[in-house]
N, C-alpha and C. Protein backbone atom coordinates (compact mmCIF):
# COMPACT_ATOMS: atom_id res chain seq x y z
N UNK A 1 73.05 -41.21 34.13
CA UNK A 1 74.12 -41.92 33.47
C UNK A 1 75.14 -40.87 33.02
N UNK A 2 76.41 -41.02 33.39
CA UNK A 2 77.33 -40.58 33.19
C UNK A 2 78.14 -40.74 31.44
N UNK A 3 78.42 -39.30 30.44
CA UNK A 3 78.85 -39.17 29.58
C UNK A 3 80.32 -39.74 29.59
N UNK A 4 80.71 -40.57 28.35
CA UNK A 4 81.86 -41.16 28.92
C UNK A 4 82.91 -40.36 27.88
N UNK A 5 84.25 -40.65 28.01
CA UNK A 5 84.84 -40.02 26.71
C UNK A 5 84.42 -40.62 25.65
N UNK A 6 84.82 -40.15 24.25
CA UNK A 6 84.16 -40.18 23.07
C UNK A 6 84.53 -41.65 22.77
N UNK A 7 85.65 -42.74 22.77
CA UNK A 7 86.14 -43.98 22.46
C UNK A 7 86.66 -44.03 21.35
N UNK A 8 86.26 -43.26 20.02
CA UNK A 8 86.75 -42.95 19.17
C UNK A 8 85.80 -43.43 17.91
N UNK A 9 84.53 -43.70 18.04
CA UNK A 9 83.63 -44.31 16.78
C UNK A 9 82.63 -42.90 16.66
N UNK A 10 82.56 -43.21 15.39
CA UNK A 10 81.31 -42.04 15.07
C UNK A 10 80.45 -41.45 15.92
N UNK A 11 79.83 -42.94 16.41
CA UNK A 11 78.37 -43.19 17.56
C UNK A 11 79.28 -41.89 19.03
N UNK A 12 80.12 -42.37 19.29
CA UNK A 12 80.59 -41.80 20.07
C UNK A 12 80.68 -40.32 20.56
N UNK A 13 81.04 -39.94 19.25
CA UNK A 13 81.72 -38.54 18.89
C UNK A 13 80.40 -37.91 18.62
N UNK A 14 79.64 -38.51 17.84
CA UNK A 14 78.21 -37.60 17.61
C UNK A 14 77.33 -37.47 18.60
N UNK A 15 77.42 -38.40 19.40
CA UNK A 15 76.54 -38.24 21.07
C UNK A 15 77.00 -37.44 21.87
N UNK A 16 78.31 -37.27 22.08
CA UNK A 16 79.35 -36.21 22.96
C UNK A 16 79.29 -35.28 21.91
N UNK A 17 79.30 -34.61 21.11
CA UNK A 17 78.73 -33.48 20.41
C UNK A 17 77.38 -33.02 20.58
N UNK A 18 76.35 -33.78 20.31
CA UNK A 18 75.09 -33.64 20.55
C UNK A 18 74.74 -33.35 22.13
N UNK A 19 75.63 -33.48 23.33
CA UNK A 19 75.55 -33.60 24.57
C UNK A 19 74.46 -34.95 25.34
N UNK A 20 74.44 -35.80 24.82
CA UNK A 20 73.78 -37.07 24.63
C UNK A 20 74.58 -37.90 25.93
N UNK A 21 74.21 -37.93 26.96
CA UNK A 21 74.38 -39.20 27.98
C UNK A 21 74.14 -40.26 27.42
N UNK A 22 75.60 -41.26 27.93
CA UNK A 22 75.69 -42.62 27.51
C UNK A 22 76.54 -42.80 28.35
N UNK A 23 76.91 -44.50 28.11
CA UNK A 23 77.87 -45.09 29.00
C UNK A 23 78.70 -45.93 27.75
N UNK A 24 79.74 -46.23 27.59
CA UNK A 24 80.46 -47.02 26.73
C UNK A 24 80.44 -48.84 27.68
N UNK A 25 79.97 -49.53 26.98
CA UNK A 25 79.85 -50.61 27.78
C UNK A 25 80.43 -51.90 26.84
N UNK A 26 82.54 -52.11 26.96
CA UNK A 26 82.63 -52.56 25.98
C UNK A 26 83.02 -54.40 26.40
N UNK A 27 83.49 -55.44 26.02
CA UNK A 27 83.47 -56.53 26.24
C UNK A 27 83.92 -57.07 25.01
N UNK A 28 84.49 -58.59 25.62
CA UNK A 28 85.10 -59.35 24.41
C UNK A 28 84.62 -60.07 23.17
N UNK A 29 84.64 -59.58 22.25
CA UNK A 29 83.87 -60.09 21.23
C UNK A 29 84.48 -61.65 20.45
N UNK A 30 83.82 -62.44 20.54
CA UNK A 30 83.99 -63.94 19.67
C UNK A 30 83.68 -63.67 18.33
N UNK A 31 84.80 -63.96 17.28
CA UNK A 31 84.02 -63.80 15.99
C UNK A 31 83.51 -64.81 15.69
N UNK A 32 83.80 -66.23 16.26
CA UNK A 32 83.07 -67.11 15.87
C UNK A 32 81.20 -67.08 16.37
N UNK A 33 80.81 -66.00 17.30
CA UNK A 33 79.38 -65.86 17.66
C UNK A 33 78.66 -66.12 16.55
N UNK A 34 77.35 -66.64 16.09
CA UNK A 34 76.66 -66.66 15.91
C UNK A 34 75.76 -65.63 15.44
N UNK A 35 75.00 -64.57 17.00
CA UNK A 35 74.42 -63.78 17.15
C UNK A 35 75.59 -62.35 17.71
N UNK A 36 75.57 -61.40 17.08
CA UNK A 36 76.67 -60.73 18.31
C UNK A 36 75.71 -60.20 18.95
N UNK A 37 74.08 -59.41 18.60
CA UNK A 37 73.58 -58.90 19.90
C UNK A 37 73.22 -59.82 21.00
N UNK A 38 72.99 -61.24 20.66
CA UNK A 38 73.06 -62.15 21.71
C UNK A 38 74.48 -61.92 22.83
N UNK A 39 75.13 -62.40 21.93
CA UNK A 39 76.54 -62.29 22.37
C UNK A 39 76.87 -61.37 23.18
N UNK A 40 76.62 -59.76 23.43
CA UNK A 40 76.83 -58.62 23.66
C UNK A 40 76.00 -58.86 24.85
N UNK A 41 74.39 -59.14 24.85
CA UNK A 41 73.41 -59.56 26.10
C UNK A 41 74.56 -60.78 27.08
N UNK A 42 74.86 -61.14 26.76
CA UNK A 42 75.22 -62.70 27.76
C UNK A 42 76.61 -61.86 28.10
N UNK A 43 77.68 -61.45 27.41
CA UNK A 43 78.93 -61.07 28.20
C UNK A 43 78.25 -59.65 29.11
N UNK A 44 77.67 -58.87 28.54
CA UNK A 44 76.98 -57.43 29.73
C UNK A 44 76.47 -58.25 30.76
N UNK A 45 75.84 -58.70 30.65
CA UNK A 45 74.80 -59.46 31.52
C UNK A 45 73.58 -58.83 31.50
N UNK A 46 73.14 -58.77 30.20
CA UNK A 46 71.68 -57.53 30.52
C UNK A 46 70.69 -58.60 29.74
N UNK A 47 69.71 -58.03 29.78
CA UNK A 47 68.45 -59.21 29.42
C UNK A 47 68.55 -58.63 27.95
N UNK A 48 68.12 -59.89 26.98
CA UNK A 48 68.46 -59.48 25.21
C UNK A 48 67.61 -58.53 24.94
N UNK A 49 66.06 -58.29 25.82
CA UNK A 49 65.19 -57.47 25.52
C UNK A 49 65.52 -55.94 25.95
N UNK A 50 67.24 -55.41 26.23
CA UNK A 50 67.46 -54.28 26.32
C UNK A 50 68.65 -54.33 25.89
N UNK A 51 69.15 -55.57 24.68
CA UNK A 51 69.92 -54.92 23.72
C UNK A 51 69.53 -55.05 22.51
N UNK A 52 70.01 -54.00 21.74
CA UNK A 52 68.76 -53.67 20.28
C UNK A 52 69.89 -53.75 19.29
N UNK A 53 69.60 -54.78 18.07
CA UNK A 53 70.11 -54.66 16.60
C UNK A 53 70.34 -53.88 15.69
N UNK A 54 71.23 -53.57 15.11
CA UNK A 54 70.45 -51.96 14.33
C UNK A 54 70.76 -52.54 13.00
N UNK A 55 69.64 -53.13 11.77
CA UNK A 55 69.63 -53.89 10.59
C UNK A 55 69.30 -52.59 9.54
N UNK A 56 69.51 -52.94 8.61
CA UNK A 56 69.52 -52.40 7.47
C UNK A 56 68.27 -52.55 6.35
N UNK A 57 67.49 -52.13 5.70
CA UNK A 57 66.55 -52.59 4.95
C UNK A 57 66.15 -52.07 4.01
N UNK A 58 65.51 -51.67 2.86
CA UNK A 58 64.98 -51.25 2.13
C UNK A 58 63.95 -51.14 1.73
N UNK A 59 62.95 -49.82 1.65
CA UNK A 59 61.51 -49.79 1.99
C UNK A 59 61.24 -49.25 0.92
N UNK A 60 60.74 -49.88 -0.37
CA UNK A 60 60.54 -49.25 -1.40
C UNK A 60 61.43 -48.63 -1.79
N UNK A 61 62.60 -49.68 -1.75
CA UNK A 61 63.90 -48.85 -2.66
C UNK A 61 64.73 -48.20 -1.99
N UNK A 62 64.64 -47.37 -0.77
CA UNK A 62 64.99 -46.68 -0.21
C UNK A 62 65.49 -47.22 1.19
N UNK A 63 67.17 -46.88 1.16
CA UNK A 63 67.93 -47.36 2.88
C UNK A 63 67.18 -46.80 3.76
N UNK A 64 67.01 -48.01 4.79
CA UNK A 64 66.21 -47.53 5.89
C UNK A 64 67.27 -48.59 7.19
N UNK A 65 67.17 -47.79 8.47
CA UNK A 65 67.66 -48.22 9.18
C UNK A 65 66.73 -48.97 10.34
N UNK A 66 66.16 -50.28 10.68
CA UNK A 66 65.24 -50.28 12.02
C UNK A 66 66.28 -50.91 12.92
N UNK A 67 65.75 -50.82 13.95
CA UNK A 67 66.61 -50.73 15.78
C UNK A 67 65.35 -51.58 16.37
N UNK A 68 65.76 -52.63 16.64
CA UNK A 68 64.71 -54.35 16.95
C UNK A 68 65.29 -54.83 18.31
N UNK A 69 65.28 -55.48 19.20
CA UNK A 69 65.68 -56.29 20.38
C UNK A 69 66.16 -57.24 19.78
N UNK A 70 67.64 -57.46 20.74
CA UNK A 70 68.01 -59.44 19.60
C UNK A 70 67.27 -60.40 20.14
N UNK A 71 66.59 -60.49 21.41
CA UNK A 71 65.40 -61.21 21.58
C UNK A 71 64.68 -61.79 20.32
N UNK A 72 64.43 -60.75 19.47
CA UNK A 72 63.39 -60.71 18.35
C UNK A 72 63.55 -60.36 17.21
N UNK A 73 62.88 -60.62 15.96
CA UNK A 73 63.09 -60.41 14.88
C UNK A 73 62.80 -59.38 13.90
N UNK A 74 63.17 -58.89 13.23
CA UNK A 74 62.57 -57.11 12.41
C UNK A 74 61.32 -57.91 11.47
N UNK A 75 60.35 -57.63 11.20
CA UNK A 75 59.16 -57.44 10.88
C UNK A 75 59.22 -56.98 9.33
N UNK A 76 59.16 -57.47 8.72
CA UNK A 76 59.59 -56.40 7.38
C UNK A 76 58.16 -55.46 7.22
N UNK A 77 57.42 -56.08 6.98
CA UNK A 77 55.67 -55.76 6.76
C UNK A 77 55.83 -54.43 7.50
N UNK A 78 56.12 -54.61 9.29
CA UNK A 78 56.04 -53.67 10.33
C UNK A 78 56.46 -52.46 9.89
N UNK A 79 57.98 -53.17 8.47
CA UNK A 79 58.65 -51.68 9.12
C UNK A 79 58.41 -50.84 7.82
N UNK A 80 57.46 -51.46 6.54
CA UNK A 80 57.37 -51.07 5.48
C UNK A 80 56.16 -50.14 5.90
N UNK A 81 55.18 -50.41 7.01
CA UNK A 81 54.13 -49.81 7.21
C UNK A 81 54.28 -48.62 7.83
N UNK A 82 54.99 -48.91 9.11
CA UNK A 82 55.29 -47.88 9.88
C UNK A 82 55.95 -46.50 9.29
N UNK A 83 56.61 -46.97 7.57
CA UNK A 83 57.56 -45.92 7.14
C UNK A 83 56.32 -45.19 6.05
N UNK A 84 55.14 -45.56 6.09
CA UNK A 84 54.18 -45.36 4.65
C UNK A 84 54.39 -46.43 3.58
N UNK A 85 55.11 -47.31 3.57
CA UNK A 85 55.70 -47.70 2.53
C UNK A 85 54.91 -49.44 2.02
N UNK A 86 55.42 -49.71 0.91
CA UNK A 86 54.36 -51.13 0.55
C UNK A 86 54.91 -52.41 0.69
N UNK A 87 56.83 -51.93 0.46
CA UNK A 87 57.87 -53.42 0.71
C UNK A 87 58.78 -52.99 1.22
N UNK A 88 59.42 -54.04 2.07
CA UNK A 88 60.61 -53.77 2.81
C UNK A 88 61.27 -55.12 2.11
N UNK A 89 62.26 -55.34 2.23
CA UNK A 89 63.39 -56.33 1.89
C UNK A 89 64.77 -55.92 2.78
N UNK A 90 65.37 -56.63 3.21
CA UNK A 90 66.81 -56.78 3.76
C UNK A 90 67.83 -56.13 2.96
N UNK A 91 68.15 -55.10 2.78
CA UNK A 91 69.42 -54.63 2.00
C UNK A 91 70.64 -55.28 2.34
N UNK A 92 71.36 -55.47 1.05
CA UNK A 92 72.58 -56.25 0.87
C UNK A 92 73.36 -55.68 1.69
N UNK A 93 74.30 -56.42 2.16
CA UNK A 93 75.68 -55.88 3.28
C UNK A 93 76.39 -54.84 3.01
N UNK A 94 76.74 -55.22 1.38
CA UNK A 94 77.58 -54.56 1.18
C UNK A 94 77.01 -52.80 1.03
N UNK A 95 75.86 -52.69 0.67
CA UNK A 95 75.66 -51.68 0.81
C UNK A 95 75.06 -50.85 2.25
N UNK A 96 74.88 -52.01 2.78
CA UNK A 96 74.61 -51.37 4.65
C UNK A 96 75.45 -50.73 4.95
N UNK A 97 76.97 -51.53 4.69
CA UNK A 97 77.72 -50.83 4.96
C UNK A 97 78.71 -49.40 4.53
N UNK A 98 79.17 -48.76 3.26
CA UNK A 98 79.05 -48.10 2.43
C UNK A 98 78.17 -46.80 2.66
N UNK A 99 76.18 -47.24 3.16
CA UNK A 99 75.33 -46.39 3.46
C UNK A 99 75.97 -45.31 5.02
N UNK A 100 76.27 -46.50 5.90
CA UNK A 100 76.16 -46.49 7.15
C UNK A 100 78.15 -45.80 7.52
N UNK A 101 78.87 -46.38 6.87
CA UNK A 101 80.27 -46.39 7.20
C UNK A 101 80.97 -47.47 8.71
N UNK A 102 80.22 -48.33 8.59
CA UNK A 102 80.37 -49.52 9.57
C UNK A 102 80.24 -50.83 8.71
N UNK A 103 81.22 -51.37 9.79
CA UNK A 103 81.08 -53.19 9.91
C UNK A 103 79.60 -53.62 10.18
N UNK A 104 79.15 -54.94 8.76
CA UNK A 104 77.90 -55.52 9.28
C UNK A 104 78.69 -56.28 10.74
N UNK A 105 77.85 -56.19 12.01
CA UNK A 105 77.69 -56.68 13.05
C UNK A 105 78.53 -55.70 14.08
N UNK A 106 78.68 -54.34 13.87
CA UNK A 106 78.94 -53.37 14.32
C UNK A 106 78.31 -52.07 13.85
N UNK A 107 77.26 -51.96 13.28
CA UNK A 107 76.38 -50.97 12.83
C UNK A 107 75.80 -49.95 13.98
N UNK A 108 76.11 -48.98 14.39
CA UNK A 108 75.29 -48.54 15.31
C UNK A 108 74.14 -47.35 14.79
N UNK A 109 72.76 -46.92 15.12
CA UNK A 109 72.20 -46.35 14.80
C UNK A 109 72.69 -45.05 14.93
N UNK A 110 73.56 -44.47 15.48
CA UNK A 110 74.35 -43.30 16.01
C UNK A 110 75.43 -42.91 14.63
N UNK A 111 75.73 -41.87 14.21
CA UNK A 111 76.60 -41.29 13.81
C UNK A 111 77.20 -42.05 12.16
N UNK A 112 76.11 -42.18 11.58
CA UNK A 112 76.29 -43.14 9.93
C UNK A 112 76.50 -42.25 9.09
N UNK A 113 77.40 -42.40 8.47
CA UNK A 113 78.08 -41.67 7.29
C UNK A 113 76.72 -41.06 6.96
N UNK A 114 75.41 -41.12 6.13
CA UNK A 114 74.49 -40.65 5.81
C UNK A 114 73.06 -41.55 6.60
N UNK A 115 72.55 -39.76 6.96
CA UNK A 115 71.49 -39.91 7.82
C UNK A 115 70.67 -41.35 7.45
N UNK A 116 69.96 -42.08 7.36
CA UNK A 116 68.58 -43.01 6.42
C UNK A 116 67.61 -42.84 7.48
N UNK A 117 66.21 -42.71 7.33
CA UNK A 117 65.16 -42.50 8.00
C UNK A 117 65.07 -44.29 8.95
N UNK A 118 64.97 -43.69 10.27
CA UNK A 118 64.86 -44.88 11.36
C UNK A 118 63.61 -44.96 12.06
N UNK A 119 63.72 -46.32 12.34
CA UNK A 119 62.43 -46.54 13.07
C UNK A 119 63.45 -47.50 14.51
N UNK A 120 62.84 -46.96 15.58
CA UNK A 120 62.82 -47.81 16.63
C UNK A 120 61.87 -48.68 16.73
N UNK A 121 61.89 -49.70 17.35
CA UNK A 121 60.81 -50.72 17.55
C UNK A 121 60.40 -49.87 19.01
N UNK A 122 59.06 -49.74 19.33
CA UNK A 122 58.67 -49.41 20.25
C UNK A 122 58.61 -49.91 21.61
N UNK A 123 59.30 -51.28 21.71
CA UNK A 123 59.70 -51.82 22.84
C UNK A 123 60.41 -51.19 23.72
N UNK A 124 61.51 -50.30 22.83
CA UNK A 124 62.55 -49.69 23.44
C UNK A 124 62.44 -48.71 24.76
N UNK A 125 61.24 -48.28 24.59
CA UNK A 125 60.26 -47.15 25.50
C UNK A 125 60.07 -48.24 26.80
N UNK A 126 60.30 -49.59 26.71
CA UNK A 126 59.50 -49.74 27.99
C UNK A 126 60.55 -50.15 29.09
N UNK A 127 61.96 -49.43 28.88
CA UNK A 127 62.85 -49.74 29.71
C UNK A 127 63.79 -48.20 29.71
N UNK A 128 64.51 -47.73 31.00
CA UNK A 128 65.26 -46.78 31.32
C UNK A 128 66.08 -46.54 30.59
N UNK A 129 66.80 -47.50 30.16
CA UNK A 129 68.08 -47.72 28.97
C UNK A 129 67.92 -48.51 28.20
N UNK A 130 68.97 -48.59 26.84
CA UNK A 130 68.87 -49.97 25.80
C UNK A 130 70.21 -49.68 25.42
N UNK A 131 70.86 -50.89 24.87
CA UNK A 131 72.12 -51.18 24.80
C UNK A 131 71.85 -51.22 22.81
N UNK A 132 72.79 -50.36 22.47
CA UNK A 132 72.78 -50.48 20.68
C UNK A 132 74.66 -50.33 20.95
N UNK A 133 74.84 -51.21 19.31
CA UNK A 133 76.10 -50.78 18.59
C UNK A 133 77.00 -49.38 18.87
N UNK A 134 78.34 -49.25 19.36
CA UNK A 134 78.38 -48.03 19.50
C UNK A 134 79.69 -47.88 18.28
N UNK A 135 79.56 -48.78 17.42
CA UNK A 135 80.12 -48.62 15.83
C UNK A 135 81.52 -49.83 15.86
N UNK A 136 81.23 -50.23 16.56
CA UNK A 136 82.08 -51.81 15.97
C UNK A 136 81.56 -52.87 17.53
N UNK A 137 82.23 -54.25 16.41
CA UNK A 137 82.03 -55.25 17.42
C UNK A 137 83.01 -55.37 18.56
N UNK A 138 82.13 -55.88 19.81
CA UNK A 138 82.61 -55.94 20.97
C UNK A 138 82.23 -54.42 21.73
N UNK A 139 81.60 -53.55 21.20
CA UNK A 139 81.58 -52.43 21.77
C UNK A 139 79.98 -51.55 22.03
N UNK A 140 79.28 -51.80 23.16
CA UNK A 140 77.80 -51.41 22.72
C UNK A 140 78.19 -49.76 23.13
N UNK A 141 76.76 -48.74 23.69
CA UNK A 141 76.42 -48.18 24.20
C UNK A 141 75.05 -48.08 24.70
N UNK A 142 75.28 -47.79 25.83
CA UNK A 142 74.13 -47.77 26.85
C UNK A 142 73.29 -46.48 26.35
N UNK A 143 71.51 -46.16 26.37
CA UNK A 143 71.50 -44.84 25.95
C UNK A 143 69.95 -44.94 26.66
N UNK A 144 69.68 -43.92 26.83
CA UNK A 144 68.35 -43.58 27.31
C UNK A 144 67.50 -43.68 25.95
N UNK A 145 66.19 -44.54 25.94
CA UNK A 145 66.01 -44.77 24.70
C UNK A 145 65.18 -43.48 24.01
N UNK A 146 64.56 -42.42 24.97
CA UNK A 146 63.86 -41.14 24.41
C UNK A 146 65.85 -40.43 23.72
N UNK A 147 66.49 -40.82 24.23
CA UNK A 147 67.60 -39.74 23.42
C UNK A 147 67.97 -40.30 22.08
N UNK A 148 67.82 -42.02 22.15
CA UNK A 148 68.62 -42.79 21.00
C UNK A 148 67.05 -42.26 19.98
N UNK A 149 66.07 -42.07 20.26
CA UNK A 149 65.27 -41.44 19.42
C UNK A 149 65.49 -40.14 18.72
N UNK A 150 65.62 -39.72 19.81
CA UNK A 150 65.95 -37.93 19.56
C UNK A 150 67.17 -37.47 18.23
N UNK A 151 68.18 -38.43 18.77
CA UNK A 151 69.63 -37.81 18.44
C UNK A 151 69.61 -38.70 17.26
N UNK A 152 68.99 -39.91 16.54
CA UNK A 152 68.90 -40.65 15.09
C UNK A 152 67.56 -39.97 14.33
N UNK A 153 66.90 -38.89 15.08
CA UNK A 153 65.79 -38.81 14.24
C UNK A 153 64.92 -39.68 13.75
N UNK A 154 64.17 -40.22 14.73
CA UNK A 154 63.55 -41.59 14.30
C UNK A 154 62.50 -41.66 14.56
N UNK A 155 61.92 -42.86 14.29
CA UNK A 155 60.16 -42.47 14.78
C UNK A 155 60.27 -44.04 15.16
N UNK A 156 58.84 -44.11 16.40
CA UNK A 156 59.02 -45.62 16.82
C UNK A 156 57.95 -45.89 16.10
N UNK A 157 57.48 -47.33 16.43
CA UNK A 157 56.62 -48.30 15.84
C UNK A 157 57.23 -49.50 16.52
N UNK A 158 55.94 -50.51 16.43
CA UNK A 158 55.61 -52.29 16.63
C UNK A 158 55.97 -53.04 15.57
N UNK A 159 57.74 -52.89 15.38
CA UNK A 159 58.87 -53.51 14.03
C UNK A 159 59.22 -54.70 14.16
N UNK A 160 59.02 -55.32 15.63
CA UNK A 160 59.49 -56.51 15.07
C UNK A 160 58.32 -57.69 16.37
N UNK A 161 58.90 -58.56 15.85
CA UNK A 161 58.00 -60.25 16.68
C UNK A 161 59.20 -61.00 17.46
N UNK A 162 58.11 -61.99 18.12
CA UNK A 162 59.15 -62.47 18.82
C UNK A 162 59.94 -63.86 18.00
N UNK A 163 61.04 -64.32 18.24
CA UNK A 163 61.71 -65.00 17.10
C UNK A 163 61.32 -66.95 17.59
């Protein structure tokens, strides 16, 4: 897969710094959607189980970022375990965003104002590529999922179910 120019989002700029192969894979976004990683699966044309959410949460207090399939749903239990931790809860928007320096429904796991410890869902491993946020809506990136590990510092785990 071919490195594309940077596009101009964080995600972008920190992958082309990092020397991180990707593809910019962008399309028209509906704000009236519903789902945007749905949304993002049906205009790419890629199956939802290789485009991934990147949600926000809090694991004992502490911002945490997990990366789920929109197929499926984040696990809270999964992702409180996988981190050592005893509770997870959904962190408020407003501070997802603030944490992260993105739009909720443009969050990408790539290039967030401050690092937060990530978990991939381990699904991500069972395909060549996966399609995440590449820091706003209408705009993914394509990424080899051993790099979207590598380059967020993350650890995988079994985060989410099917919805």
């Amino acid at each position: 897969m071919a490195r594309k120019a940077a596009g101009g989002t964080p995600a972008t700029v920190a992958l082309t710094a990092a020397g991180v192969a990707f593809e910019l894979r962008p399309y028209d976004h509906d704000p009236r959607a519903e789902s945007y990683g749905l949304e993002a699966a049906e205009a790419l044309g890629v199956a939802p189980e290789r485009v991934f959410k990147t949600l926000v949460a809090a694991v004992d207090g502490e911002l945490t970022v997990a990366v789920v399939p929109v197929s499926g749903l984040l696990d809270l239990k999964a992702l409180a375990r996988a981190l050592g931790g005893s509770r997870a809860t959904m962190a408020d928007p407003a501070a997802a965003q603030r944490a992260t320096g993105y739009v909720v429904g443009g969050i990408s796991p790539v290039g967030q104002r401050r690092r937060l410890p990530t978990v991939v869902d381990a699904t991500a491993l069972e395909h060549p590529t996966v399609l995440v946020s590449a820091g706003r809506r209408g705009l993914d990136l394509e990424i080899a999922p051993a790099d979207l590990v590598a380059v967020t510092g993350a650890i995988t785990g079994p985060i989410s179910r099917r919805s």
